[in-house]
C-alpha atoms as a PDB file:
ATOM      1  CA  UNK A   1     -21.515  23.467 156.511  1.00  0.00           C
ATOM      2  CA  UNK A   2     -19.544  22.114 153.726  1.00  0.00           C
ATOM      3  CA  UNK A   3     -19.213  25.606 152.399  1.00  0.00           C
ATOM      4  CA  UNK A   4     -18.207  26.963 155.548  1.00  0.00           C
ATOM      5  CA  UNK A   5     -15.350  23.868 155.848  1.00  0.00           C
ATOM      6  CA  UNK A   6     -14.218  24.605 152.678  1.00  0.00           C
ATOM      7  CA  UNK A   7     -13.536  28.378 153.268  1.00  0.00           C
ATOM      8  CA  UNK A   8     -11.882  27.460 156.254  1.00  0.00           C
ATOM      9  CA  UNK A   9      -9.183  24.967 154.199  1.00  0.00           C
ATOM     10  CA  UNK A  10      -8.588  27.764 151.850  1.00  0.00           C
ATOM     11  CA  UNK A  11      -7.717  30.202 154.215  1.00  0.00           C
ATOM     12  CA  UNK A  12      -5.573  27.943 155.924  1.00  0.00           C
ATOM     13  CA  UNK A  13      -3.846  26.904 152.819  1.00  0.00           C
ATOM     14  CA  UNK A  14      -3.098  30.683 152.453  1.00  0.00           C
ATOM     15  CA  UNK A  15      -2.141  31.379 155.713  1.00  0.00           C
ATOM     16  CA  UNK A  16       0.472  28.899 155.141  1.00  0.00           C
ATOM     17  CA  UNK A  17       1.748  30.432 151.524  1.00  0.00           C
ATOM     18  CA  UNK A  18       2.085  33.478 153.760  1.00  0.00           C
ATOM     19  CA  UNK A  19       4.465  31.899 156.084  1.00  0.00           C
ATOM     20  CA  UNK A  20       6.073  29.869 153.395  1.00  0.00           C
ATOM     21  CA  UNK A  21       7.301  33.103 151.811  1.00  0.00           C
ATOM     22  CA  UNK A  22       8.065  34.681 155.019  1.00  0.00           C
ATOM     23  CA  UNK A  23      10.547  31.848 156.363  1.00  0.00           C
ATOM     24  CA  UNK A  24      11.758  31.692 152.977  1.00  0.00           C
ATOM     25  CA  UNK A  25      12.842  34.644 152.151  1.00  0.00           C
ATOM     26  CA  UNK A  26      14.296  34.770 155.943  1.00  0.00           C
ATOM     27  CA  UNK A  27      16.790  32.087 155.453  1.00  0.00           C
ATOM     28  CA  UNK A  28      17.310  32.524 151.381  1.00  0.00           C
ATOM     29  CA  UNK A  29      16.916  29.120 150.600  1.00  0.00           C
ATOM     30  CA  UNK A  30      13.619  26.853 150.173  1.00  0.00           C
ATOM     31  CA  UNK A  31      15.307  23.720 151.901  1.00  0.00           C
ATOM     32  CA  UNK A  32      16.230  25.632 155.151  1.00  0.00           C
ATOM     33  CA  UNK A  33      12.926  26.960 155.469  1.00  0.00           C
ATOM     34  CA  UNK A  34      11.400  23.281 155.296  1.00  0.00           C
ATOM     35  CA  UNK A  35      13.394  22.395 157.651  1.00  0.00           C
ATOM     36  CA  UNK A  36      12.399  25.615 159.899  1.00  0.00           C
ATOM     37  CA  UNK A  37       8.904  24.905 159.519  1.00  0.00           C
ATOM     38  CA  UNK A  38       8.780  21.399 159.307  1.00  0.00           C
ATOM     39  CA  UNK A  39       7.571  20.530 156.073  1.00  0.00           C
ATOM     40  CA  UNK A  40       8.211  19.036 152.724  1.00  0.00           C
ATOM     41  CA  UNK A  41      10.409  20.934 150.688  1.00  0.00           C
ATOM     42  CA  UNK A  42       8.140  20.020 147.697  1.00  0.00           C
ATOM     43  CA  UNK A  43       5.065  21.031 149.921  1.00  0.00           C
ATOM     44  CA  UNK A  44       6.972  24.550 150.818  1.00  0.00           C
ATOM     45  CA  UNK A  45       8.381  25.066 146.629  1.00  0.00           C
ATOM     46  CA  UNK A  46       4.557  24.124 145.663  1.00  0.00           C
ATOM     47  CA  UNK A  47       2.583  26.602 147.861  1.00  0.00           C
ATOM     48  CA  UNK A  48       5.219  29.366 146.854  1.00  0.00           C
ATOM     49  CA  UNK A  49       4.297  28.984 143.078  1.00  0.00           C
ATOM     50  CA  UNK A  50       1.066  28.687 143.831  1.00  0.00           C
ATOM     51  CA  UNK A  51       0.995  31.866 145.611  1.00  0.00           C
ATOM     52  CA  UNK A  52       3.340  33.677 142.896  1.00  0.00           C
ATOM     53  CA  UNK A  53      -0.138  31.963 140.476  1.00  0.00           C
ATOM     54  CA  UNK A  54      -2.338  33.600 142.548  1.00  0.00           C
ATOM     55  CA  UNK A  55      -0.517  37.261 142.929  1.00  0.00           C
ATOM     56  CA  UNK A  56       0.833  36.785 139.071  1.00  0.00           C
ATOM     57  CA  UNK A  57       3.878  38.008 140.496  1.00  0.00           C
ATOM     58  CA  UNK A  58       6.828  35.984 140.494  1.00  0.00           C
ATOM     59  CA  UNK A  59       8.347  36.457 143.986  1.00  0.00           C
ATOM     60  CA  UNK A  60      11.636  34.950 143.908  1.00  0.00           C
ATOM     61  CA  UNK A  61      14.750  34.646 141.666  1.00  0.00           C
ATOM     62  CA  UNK A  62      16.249  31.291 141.353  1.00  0.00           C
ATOM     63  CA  UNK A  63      19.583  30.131 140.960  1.00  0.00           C
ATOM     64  CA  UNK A  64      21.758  27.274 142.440  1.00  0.00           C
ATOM     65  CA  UNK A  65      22.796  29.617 145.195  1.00  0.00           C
ATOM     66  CA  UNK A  66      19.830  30.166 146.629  1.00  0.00           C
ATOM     67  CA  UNK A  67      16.682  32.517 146.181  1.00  0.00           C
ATOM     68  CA  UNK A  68      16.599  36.346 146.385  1.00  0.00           C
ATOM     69  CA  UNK A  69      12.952  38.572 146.426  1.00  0.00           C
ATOM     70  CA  UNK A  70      12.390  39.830 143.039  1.00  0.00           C
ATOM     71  CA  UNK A  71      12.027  44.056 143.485  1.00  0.00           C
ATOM     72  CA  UNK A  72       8.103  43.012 143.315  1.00  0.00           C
ATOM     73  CA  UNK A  73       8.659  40.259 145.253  1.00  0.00           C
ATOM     74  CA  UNK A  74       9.261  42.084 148.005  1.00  0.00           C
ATOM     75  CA  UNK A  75       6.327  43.800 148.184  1.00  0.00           C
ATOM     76  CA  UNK A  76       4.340  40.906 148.384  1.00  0.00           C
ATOM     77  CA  UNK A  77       7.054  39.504 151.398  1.00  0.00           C
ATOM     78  CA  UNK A  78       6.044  43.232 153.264  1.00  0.00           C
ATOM     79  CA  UNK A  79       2.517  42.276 153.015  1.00  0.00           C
ATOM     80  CA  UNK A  80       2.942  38.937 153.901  1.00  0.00           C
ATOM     81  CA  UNK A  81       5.004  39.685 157.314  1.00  0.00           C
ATOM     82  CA  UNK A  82       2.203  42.386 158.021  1.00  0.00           C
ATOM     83  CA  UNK A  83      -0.870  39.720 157.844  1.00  0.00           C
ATOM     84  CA  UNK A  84       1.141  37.069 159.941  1.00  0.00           C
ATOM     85  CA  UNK A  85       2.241  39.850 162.443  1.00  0.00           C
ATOM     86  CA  UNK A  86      -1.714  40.714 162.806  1.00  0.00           C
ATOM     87  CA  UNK A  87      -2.215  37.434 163.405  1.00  0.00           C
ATOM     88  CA  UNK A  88       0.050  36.363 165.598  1.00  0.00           C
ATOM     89  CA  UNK A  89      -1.089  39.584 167.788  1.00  0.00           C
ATOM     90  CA  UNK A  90      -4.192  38.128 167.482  1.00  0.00           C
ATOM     91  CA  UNK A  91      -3.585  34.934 168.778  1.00  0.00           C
ATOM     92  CA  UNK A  92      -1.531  36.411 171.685  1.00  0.00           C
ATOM     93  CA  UNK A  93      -3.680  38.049 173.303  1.00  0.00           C
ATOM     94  CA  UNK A  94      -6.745  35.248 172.901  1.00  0.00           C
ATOM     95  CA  UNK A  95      -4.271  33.196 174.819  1.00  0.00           C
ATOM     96  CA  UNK A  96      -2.618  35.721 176.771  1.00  0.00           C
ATOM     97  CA  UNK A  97      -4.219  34.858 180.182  1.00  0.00           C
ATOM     98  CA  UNK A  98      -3.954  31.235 180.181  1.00  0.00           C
ATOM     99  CA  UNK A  99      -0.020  31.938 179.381  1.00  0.00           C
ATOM    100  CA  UNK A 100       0.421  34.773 182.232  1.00  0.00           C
ATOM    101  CA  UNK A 101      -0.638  31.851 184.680  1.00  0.00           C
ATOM    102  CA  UNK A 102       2.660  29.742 183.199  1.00  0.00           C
ATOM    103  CA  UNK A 103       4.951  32.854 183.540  1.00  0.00           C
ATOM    104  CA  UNK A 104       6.296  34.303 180.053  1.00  0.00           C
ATOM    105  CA  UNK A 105       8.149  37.041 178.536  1.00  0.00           C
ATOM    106  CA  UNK A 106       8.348  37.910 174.726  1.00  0.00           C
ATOM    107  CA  UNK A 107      11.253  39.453 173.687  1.00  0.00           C
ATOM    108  CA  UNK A 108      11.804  41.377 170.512  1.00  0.00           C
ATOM    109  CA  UNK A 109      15.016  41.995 168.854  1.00  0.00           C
ATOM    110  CA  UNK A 110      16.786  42.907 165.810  1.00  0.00           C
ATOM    111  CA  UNK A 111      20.226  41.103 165.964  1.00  0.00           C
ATOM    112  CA  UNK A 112      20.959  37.317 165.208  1.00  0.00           C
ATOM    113  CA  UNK A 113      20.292  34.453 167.764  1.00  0.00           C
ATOM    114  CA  UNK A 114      22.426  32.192 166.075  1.00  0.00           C
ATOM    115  CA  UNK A 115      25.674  33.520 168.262  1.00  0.00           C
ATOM    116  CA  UNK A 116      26.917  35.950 170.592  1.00  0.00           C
ATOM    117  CA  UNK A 117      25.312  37.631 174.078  1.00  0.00           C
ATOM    118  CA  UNK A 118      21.571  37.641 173.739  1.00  0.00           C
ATOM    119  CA  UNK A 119      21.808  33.875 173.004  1.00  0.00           C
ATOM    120  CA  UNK A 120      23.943  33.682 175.975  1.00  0.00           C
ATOM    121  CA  UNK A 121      21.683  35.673 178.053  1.00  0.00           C
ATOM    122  CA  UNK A 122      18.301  33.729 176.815  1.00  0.00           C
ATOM    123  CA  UNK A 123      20.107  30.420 177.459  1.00  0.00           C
ATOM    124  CA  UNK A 124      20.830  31.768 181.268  1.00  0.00           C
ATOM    125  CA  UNK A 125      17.470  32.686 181.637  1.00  0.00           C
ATOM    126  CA  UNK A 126      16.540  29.606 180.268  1.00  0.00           C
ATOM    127  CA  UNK A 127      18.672  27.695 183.179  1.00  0.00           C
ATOM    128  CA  UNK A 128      17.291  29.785 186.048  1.00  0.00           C
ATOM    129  CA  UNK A 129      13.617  29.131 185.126  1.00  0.00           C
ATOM    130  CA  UNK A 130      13.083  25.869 182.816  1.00  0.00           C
ATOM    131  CA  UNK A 131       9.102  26.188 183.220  1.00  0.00           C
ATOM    132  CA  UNK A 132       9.148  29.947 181.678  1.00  0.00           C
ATOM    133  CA  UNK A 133       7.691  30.662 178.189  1.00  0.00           C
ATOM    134  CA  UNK A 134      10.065  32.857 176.481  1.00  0.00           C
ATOM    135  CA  UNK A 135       8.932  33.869 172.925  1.00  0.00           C
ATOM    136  CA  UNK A 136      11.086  35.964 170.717  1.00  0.00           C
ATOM    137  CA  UNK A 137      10.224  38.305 167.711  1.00  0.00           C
ATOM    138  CA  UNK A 138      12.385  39.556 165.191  1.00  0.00           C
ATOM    139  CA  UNK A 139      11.472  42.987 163.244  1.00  0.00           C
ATOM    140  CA  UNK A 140      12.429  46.066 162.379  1.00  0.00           C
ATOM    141  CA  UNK A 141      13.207  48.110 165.143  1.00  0.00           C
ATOM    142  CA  UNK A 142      10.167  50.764 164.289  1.00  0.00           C
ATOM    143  CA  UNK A 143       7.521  47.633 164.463  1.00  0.00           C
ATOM    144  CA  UNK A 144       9.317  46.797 167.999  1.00  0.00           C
ATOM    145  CA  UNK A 145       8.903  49.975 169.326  1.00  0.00           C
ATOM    146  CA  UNK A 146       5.102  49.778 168.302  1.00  0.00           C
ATOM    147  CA  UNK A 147       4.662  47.033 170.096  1.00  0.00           C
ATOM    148  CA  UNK A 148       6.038  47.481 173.026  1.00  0.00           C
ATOM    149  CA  UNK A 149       3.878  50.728 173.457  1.00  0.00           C
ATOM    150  CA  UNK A 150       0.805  48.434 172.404  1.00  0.00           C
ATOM    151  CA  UNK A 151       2.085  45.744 175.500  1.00  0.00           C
ATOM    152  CA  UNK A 152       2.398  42.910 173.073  1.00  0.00           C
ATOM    153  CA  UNK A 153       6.039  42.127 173.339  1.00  0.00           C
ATOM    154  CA  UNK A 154       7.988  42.849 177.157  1.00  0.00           C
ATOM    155  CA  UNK A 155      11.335  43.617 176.280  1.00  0.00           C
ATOM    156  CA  UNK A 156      13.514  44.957 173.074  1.00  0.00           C
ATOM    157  CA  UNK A 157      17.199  44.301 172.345  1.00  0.00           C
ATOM    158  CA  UNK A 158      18.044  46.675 169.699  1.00  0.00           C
ATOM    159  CA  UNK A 159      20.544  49.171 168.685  1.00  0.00           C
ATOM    160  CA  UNK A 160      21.198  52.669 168.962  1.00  0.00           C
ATOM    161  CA  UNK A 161      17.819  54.263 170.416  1.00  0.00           C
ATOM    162  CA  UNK A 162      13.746  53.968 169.766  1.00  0.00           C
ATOM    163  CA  UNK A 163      11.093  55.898 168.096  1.00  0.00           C
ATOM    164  CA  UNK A 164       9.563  56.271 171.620  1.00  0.00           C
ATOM    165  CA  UNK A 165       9.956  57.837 174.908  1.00  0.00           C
ATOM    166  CA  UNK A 166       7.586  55.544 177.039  1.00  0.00           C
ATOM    167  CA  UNK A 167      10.510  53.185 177.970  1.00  0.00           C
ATOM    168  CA  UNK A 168      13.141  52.415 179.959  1.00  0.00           C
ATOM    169  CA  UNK A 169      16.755  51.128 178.702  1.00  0.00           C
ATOM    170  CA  UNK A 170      19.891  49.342 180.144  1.00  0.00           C
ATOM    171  CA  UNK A 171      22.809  49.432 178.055  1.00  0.00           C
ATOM    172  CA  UNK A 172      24.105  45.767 177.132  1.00  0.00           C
ATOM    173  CA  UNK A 173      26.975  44.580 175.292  1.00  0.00           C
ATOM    174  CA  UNK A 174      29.065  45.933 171.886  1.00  0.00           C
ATOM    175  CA  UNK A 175      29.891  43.974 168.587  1.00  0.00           C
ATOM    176  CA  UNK A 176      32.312  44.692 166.336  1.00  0.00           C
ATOM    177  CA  UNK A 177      31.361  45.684 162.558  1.00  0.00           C
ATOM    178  CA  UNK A 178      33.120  43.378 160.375  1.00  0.00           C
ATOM    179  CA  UNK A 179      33.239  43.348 156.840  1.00  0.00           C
ATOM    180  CA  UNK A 180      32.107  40.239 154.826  1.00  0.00           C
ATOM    181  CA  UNK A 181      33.935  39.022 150.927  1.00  0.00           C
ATOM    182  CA  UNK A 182      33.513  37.032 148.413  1.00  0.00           C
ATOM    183  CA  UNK A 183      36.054  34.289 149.488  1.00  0.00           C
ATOM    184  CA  UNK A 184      38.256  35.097 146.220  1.00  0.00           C
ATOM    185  CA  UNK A 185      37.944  38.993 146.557  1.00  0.00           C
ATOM    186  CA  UNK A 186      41.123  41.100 146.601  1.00  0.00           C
ATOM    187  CA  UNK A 187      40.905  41.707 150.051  1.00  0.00           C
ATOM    188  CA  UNK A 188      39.814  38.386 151.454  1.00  0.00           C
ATOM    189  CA  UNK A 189      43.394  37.536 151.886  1.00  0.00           C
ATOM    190  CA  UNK A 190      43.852  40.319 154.685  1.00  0.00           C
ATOM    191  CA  UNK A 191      43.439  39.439 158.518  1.00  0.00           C
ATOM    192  CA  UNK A 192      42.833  43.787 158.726  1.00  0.00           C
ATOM    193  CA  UNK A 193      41.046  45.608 155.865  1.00  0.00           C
ATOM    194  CA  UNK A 194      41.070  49.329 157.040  1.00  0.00           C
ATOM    195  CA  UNK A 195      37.765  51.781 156.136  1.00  0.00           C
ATOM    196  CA  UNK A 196      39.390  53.705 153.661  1.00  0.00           C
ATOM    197  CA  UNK A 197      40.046  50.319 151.448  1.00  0.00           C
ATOM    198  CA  UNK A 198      36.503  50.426 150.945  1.00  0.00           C
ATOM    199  CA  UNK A 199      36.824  53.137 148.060  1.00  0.00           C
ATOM    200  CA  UNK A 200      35.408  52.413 144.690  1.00  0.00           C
ATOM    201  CA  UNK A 201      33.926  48.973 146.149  1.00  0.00           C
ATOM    202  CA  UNK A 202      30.322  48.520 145.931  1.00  0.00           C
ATOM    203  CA  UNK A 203      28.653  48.005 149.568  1.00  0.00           C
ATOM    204  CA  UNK A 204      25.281  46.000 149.842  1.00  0.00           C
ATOM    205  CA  UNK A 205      22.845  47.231 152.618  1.00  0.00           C
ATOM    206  CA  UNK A 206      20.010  45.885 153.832  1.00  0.00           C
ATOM    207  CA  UNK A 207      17.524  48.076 155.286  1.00  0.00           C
ATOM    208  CA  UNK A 208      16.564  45.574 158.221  1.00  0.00           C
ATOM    209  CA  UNK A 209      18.546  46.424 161.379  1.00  0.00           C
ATOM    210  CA  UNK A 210      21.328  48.336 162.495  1.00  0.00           C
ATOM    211  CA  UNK A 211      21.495  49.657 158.934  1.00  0.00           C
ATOM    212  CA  UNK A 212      21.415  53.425 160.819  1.00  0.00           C
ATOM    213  CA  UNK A 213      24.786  53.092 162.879  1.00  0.00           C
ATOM    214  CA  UNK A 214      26.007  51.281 159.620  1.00  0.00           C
ATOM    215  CA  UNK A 215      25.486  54.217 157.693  1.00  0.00           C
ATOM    216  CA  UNK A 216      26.571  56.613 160.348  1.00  0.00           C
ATOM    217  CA  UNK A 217      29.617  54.336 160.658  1.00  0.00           C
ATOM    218  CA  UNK A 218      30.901  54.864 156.905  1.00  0.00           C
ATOM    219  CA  UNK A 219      29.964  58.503 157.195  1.00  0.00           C
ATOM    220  CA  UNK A 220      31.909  59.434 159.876  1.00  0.00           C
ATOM    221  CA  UNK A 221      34.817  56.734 159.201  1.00  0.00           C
ATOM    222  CA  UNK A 222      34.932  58.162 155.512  1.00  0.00           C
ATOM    223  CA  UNK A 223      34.518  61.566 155.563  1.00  0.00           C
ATOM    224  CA  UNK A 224      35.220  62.773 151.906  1.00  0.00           C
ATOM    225  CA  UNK A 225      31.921  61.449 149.605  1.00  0.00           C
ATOM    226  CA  UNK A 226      34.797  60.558 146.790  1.00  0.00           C
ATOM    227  CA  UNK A 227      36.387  57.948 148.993  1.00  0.00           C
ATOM    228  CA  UNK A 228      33.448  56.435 149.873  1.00  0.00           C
ATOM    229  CA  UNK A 229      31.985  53.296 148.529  1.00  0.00           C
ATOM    230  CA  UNK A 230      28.660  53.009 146.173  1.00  0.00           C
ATOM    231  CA  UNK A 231      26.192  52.037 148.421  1.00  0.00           C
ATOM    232  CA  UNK A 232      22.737  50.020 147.087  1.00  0.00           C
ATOM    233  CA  UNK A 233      20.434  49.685 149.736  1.00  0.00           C
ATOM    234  CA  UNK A 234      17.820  45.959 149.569  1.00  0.00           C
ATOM    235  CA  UNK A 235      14.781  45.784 150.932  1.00  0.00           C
ATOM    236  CA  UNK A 236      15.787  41.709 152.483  1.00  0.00           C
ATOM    237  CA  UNK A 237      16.946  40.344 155.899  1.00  0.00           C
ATOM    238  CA  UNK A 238      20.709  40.035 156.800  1.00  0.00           C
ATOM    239  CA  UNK A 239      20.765  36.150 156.207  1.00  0.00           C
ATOM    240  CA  UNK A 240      19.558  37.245 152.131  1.00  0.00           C
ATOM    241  CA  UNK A 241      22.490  40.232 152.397  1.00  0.00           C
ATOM    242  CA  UNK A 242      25.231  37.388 152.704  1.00  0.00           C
ATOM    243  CA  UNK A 243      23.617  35.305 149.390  1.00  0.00           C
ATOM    244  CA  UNK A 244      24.117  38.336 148.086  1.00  0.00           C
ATOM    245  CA  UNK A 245      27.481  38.851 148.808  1.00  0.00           C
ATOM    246  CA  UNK A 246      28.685  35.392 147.935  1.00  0.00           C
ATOM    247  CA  UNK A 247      26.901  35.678 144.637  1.00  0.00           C
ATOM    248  CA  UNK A 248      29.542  38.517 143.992  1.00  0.00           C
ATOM    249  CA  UNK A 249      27.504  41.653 143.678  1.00  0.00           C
ATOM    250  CA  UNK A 250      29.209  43.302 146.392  1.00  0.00           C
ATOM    251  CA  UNK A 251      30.479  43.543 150.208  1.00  0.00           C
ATOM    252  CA  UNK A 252      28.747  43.937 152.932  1.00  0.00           C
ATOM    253  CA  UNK A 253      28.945  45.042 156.806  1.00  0.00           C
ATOM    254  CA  UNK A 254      27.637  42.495 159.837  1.00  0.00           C
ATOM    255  CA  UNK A 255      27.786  42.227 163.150  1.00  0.00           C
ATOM    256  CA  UNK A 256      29.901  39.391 165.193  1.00  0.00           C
ATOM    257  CA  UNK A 257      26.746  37.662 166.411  1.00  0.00           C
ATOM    258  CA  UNK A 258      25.587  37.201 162.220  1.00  0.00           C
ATOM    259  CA  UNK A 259      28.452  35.177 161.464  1.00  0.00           C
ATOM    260  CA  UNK A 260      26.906  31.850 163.198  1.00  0.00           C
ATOM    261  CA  UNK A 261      25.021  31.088 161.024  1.00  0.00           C
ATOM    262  CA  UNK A 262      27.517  30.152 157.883  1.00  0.00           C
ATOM    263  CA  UNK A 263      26.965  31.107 153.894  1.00  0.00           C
ATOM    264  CA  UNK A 264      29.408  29.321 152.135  1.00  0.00           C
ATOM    265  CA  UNK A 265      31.886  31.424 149.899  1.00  0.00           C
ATOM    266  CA  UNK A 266      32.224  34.567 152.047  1.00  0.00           C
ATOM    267  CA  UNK A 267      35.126  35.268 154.601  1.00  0.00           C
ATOM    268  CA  UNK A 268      34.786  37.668 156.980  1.00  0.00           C
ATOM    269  CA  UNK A 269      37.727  40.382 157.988  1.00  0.00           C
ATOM    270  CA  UNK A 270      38.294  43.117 161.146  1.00  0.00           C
ATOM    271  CA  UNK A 271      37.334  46.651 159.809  1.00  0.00           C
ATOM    272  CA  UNK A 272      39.536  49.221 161.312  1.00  0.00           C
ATOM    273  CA  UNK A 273      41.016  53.204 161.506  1.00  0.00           C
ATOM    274  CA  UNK A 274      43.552  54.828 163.991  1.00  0.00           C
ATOM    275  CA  UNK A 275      41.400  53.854 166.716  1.00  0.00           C
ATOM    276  CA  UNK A 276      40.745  50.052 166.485  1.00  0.00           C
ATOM    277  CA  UNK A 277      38.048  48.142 165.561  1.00  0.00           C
ATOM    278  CA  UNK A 278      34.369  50.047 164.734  1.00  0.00           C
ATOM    279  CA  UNK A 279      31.941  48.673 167.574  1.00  0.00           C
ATOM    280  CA  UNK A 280      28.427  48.717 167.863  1.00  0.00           C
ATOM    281  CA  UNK A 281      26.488  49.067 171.310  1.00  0.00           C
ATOM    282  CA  UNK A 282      23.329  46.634 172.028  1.00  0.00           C
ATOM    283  CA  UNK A 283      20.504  48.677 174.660  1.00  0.00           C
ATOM    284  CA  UNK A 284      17.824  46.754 176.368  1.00  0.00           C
ATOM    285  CA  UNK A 285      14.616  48.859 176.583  1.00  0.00           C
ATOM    286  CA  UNK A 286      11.290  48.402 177.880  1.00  0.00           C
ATOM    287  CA  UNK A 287       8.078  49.830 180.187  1.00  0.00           C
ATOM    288  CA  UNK A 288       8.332  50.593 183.639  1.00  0.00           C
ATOM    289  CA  UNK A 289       5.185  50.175 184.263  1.00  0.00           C
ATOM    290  CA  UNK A 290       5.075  46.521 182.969  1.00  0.00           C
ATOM    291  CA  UNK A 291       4.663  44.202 186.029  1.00  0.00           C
ATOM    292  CA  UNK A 292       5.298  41.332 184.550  1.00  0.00           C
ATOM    293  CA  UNK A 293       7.395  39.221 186.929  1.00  0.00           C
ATOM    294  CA  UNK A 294       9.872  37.605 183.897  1.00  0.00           C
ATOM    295  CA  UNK A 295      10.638  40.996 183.152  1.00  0.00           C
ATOM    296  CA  UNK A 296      11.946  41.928 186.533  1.00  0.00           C
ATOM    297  CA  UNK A 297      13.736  38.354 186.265  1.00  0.00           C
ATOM    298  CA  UNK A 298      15.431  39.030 182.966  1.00  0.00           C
ATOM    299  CA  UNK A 299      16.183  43.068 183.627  1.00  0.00           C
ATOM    300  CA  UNK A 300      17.431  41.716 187.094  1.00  0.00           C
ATOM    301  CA  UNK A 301      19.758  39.324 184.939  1.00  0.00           C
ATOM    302  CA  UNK A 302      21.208  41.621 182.217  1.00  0.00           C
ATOM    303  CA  UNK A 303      22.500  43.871 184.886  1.00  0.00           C
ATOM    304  CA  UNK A 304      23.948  41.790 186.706  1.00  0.00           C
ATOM    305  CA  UNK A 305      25.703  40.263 183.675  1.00  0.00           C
ATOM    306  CA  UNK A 306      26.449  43.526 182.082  1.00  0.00           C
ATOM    307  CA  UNK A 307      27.264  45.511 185.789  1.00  0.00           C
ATOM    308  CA  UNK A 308      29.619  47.576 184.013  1.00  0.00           C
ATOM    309  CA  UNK A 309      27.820  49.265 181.545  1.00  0.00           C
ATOM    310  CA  UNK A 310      24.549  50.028 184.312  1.00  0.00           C
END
C-alpha cells in the first residue's frame, strides 16, 4: 500500500510539472501563471526546474522580461499539452453524465477571451442561464476540429474554415488585423501604418491561430516577394508573440480581441491599403446532430446577435 501511495504522489507531482509548463508558457511569465493556477510562484519556478532535471532539457529562457520556450523547449511544451489534453478527455467523459444532468456546453476556440465578441457573447449566455456549465478550450484549430468529430467539445469559434465536413457553421463577427511595435519603433509614432511599410521589417509569427489568413493577408496585400517582410515563424501562443515583440526582435500581427490583455512596451497601430482596414471573419461551427440543449441555446443566441451575417 505504501508503494502504491507513493506512485500515486509522484504522478501527481508530474501531472502538475505538466501543467506548470503549460500555463507558463501560455502567459510568458512564471508569476502570472501562479496566479492562474493558484499557487506559489516558488512552488510553480521549483517544479519547472525540476522537470527541465528530469527531461535534462532546459525549457525556458530567462530574462527580466519574461520567459520564452527554448527551440527544445518546445517540444517538451507539445508533449506536455498532448498528455493534459488526454487527460482532461479522460476526465470528461468519466463525469460526463453527472454534468449533462446540470446542463453544459464546452466551447472551443482559438481567439482571446480577454476582449471583444465571444467574451461578450459567453457573458450573455452566462446572464440568460446562471446554473449552466460552460467550459472553454483553447487549441489549435486542427485539435478543435478533432474533437468536435470525437463529441468532446459542442461548439468551435474559429477562423476561416475546418479540416472537416461533418459540421455546421454560422458566420459571426470580423476583427481588424492590427499591427503591434516596439513602443520606440520608427513607426510607433503613426496612428496608420499602411502594408507596404512593412518592407525590409522582420515579422514574428506564431503558428497558433489565425496564422493562415495572416499569411494569406501579407500575400495578397504585398504582392511582389521583394517588398515583403522576412517572416520567422515560432512554435508559442500569441500572449509569448507579444514578449517577443517588446523584447525587440520584431513586429507582429494580432487581432482586436488580443490587445486586452496588456504587454508593456508595445503600441499597437491600424494596418491599411486603398481599401481600409484588413479584417478578419470569426465562423461558429458545430454538429447537427448534437442534441445538446445549450447548444441550441447558444446557436439560438449568436444569430440572433449576429442576424446580419445569418
Amino acid at each position: 500500500m505504501r508503494n502504491e501511495n507513493l506512485h500515486r504522489i509522484n504522478s501527481r507531482i508530474i501531472l502538475n510539472q505538466l501543467r506548470y509548463v503549460v500555463t507558463a508558457a501560455e502567459y510568458g511569465s512564471f508569476r502570472r501563471a501562479a496566479e492562474i493556477l493558484n499557487v506559489q510562484q516558488s512552488t510553480l519556478s521549483r517544479s519547472v526546474r525540476q522537470l527541465e532535471h528530469a527531461t535534462s532539457v532546459k525549457i525556458f529562457n530567462r530574462s527580466q522580461r519574461g520567459i520564452i520556450p527554448s527551440a527544445s523547449g518546445s517540444k517538451v511544451i507539445r508533449v506536455a499539452k498532448s498528455v493534459l489534453e488526454q487527460i482532461d478527455a479522460l476526465s470528461s467523459r468519466k463525469h460526463s453524465i453527472a454534468e449533462d444532468q446540470k446542463g453544459k456546453l464546452c466551447i472551443g476556440f482559438c481567439t482571446s477571451l480577454s476582449a471583444g465578441s465571444l467574451r461578450a457573447a459567453l457573458l450573455e449566455l452566462r446572464s440568460e442561464q446562471p446554473l449552466l456549465q460552460i467550459k472553454t478550450l483553447e487549441r489549435p484549430r486542427s485539435r478543435l476540429a478533432t474533437a468536435l468529430e470525437n463529441g468532446t467539445i459542442d461548439v468551435i469559434i474559429s477562423t476561416g474554415q475546418l479540416p472537416t465536413k461533418r459540421c455546421n457553421s454560422q458566420k459571426l463577427w470580423s476583427e481588424r488585423v492590427l499591427l503591434a511595435l516596439p513602443e520606440d519603433h520608427s513607426m510607433a509614432n503613426r496612428e496608420i501604418i499602411y502594408w507596404t511599410d512593412l518592407r525590409n521589417q522582420t515579422l514574428l509569427m506564431s503558428r497558433y491561430d489565425p496564422y493562415w489568413e495572416f499569411e494569406d493577408l501579407v500575400t495578397s496585400k504585398i504582392l511582389s516577394l521583394e517588398d515583403r517582410p522576412k517572416i520567422e515563424h515560432h512554435d508559442v501562443s500569441r500572449s509569448i508573440l507579444k514578449s517577443l515583440i517588446s523584447m525587440k526582435l520584431g513586429i507582429g500581427l494580432l487581432l482586436e480581441s488580443d490587445i486586452g490583455a496588456k504587454i508593456p512596451g508595445i503600441v499597437y497601430r491600424e494596418l491599411q491599403d486603398g481599401s481600409g482596414a484588413a479584417r478578419v471573419g470569426f465562423c461558429a461551427f458545430w454538429d447537427g446532430s448534437n442534441e445538446n440543449p445549450a447548444l441550441a441555446s447558444f446557436i439560438k443566441l449568436l444569430k440572433e446577435r449576429y442576424p446580419s451575417l445569418s
